[in-house]
N, C-alpha and C. Protein backbone atom coordinates (compact mmCIF):
# COMPACT_ATOMS: atom_id res chain seq x y z
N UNK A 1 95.11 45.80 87.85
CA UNK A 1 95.99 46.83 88.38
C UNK A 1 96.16 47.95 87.36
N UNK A 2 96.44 48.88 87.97
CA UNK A 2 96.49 50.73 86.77
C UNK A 2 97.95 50.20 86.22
N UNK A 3 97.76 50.76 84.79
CA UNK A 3 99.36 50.62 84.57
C UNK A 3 100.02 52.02 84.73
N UNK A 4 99.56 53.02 85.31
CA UNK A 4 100.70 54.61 85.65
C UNK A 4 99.46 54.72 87.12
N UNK A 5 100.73 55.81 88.10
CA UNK A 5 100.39 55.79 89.49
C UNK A 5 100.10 57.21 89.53
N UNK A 6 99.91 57.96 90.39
CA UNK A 6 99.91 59.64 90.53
C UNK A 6 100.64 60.13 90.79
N UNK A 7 100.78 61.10 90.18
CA UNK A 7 102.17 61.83 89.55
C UNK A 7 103.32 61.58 88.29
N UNK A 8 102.87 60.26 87.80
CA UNK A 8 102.92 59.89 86.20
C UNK A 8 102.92 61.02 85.59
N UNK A 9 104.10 61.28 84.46
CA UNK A 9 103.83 62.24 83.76
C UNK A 9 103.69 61.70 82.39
N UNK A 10 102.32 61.84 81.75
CA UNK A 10 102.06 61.16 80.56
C UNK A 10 101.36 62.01 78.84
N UNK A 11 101.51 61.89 78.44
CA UNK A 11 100.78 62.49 77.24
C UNK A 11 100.05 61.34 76.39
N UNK A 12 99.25 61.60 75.84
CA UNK A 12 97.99 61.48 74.70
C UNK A 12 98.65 60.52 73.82
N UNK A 13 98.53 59.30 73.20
CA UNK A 13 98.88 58.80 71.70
C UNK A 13 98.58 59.86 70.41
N UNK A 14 99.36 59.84 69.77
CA UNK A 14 98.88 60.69 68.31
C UNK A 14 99.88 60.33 67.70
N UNK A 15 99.70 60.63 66.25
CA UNK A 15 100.34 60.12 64.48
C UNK A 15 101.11 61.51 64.82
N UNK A 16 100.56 62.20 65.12
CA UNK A 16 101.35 63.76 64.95
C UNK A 16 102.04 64.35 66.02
N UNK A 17 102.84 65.58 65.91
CA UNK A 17 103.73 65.86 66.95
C UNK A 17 103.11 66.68 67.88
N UNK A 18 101.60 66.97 67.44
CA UNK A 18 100.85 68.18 68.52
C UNK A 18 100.08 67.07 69.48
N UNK A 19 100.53 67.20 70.92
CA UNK A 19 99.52 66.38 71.78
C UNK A 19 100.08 67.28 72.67
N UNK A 20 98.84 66.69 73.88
CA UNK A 20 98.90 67.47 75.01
C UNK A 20 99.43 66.59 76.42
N UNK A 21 99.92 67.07 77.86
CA UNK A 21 100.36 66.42 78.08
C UNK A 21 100.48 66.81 79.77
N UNK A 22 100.31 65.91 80.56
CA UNK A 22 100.56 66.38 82.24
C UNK A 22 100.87 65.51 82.95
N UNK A 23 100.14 65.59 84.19
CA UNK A 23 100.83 64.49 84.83
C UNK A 23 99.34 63.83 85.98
N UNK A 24 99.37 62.85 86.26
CA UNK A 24 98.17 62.37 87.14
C UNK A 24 97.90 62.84 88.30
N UNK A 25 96.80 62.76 88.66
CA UNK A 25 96.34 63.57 89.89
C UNK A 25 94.99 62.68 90.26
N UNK A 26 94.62 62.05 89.35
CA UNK A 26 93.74 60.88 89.89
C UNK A 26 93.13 59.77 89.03
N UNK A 27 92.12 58.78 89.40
CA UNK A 27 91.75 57.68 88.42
C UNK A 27 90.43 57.03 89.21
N UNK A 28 89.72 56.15 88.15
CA UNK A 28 89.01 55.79 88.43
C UNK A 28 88.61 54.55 87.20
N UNK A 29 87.99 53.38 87.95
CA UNK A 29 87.92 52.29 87.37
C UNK A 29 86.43 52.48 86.82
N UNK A 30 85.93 52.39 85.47
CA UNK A 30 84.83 52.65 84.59
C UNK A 30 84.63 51.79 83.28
N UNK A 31 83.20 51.39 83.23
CA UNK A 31 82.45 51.08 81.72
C UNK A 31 83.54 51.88 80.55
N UNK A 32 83.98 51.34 80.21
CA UNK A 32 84.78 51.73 78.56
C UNK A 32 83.29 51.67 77.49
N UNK A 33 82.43 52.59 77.12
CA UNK A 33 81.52 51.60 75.86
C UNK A 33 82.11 51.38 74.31
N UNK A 34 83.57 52.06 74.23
CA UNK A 34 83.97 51.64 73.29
C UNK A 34 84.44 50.22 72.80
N UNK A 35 84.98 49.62 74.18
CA UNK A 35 85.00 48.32 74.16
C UNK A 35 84.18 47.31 75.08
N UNK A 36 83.31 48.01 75.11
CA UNK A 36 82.56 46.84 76.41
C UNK A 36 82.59 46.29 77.06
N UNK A 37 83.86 46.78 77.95
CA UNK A 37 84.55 46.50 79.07
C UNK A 37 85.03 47.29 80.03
N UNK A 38 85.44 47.07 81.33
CA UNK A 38 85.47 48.14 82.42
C UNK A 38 87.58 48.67 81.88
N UNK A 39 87.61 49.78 81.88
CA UNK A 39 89.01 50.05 82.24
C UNK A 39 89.74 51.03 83.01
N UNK A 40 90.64 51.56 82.95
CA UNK A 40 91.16 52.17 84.11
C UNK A 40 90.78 54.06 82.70
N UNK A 41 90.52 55.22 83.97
CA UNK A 41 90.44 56.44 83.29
C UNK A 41 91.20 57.00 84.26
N UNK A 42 92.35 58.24 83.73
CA UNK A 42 92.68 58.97 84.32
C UNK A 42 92.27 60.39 84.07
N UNK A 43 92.23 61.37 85.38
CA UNK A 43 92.23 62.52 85.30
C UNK A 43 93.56 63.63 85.71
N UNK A 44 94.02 64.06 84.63
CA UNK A 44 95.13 64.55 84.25
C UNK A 44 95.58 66.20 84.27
N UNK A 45 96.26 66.77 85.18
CA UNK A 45 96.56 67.96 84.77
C UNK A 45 97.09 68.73 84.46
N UNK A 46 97.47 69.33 83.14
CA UNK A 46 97.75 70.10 81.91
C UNK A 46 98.79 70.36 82.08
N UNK A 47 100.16 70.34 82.01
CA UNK A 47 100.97 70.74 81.72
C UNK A 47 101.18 72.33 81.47
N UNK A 48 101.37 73.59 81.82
CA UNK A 48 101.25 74.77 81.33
C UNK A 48 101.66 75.08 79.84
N UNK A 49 102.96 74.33 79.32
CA UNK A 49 103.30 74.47 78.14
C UNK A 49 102.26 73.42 77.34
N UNK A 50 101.45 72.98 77.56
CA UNK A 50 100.13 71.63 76.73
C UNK A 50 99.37 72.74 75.74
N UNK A 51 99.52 71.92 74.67
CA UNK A 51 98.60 72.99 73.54
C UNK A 51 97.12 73.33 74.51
N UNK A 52 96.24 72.78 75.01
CA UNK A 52 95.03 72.63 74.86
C UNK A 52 94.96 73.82 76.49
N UNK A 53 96.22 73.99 77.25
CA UNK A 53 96.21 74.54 78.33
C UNK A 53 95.36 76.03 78.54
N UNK A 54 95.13 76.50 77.18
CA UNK A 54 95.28 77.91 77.54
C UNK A 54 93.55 78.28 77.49
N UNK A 55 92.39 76.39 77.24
CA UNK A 55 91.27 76.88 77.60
C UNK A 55 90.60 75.74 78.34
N UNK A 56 91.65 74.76 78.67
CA UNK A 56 91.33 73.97 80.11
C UNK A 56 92.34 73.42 80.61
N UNK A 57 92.06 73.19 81.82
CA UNK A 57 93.40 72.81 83.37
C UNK A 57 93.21 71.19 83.12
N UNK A 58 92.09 70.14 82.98
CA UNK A 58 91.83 69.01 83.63
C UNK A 58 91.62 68.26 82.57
N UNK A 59 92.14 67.02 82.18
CA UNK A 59 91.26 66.31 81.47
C UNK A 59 91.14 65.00 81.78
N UNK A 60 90.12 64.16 81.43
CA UNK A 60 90.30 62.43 81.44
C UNK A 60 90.79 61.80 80.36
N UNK A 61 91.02 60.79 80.31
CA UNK A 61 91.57 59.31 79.41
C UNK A 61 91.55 58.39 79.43
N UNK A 62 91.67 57.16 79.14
CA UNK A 62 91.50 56.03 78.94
C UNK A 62 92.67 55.84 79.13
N UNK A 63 93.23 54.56 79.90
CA UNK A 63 94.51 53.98 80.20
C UNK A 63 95.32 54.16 78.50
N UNK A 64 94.56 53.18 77.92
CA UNK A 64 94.99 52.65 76.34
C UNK A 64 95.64 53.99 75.29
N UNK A 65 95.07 55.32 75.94
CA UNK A 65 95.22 56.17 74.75
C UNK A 65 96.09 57.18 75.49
N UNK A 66 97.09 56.52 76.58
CA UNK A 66 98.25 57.04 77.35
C UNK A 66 99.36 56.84 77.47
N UNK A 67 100.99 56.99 77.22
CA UNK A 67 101.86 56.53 77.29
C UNK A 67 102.61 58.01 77.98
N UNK A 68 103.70 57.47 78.82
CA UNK A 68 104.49 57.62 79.45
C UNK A 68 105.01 58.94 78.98
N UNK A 69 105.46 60.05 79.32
CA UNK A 69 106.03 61.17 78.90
C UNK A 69 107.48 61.01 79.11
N UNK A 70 108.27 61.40 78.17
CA UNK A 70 109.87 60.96 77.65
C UNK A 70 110.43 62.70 78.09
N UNK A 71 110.98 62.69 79.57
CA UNK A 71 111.46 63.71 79.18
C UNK A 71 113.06 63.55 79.27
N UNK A 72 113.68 65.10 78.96
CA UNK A 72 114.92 65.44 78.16
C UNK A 72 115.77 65.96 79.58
N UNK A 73 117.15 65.37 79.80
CA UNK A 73 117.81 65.60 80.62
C UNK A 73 118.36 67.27 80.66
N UNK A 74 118.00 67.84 81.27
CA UNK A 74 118.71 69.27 80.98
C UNK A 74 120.09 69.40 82.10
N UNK A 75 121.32 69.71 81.53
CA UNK A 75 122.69 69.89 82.05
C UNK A 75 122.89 71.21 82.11
């Protein structure tokens, strides 16, 4: 089973505070050859405020190198 559904809003793992970040729009079950095993990939789209936005809309990922986007209650 996928662990995030469509419309997940998720960003990138990183050590650092610059990542990029959107929300799902689709997936597909695929050969990983990093681990030699099948896993879940999503295809993701950009957030307008996403560093990487301003020279592409779409990207893919690997389940593993995705976590959940934390957002901030605005009052």
């Amino acid at each position: 089973m996928p662990r995030f559904l469509y419309g997940d809003r998720l960003r990138w793992k990183t050590n650092t505070n610059t990542t990029d970040w959107g929300i799902i729009i689709g997936r597909f079950y695929s050969f990983a050859p990093h681990c030699c095993r099948w896993r879940w990939c999503y295809l993701i789209w950009l957030d307008p405020d996403s560093p990487s936005f301003t020279w592409v809309r779409a990207d893919i990922a690997w389940e593993d190198d995705l976590e959940p986007l934390e957002t901030e209650l605005v009052l």
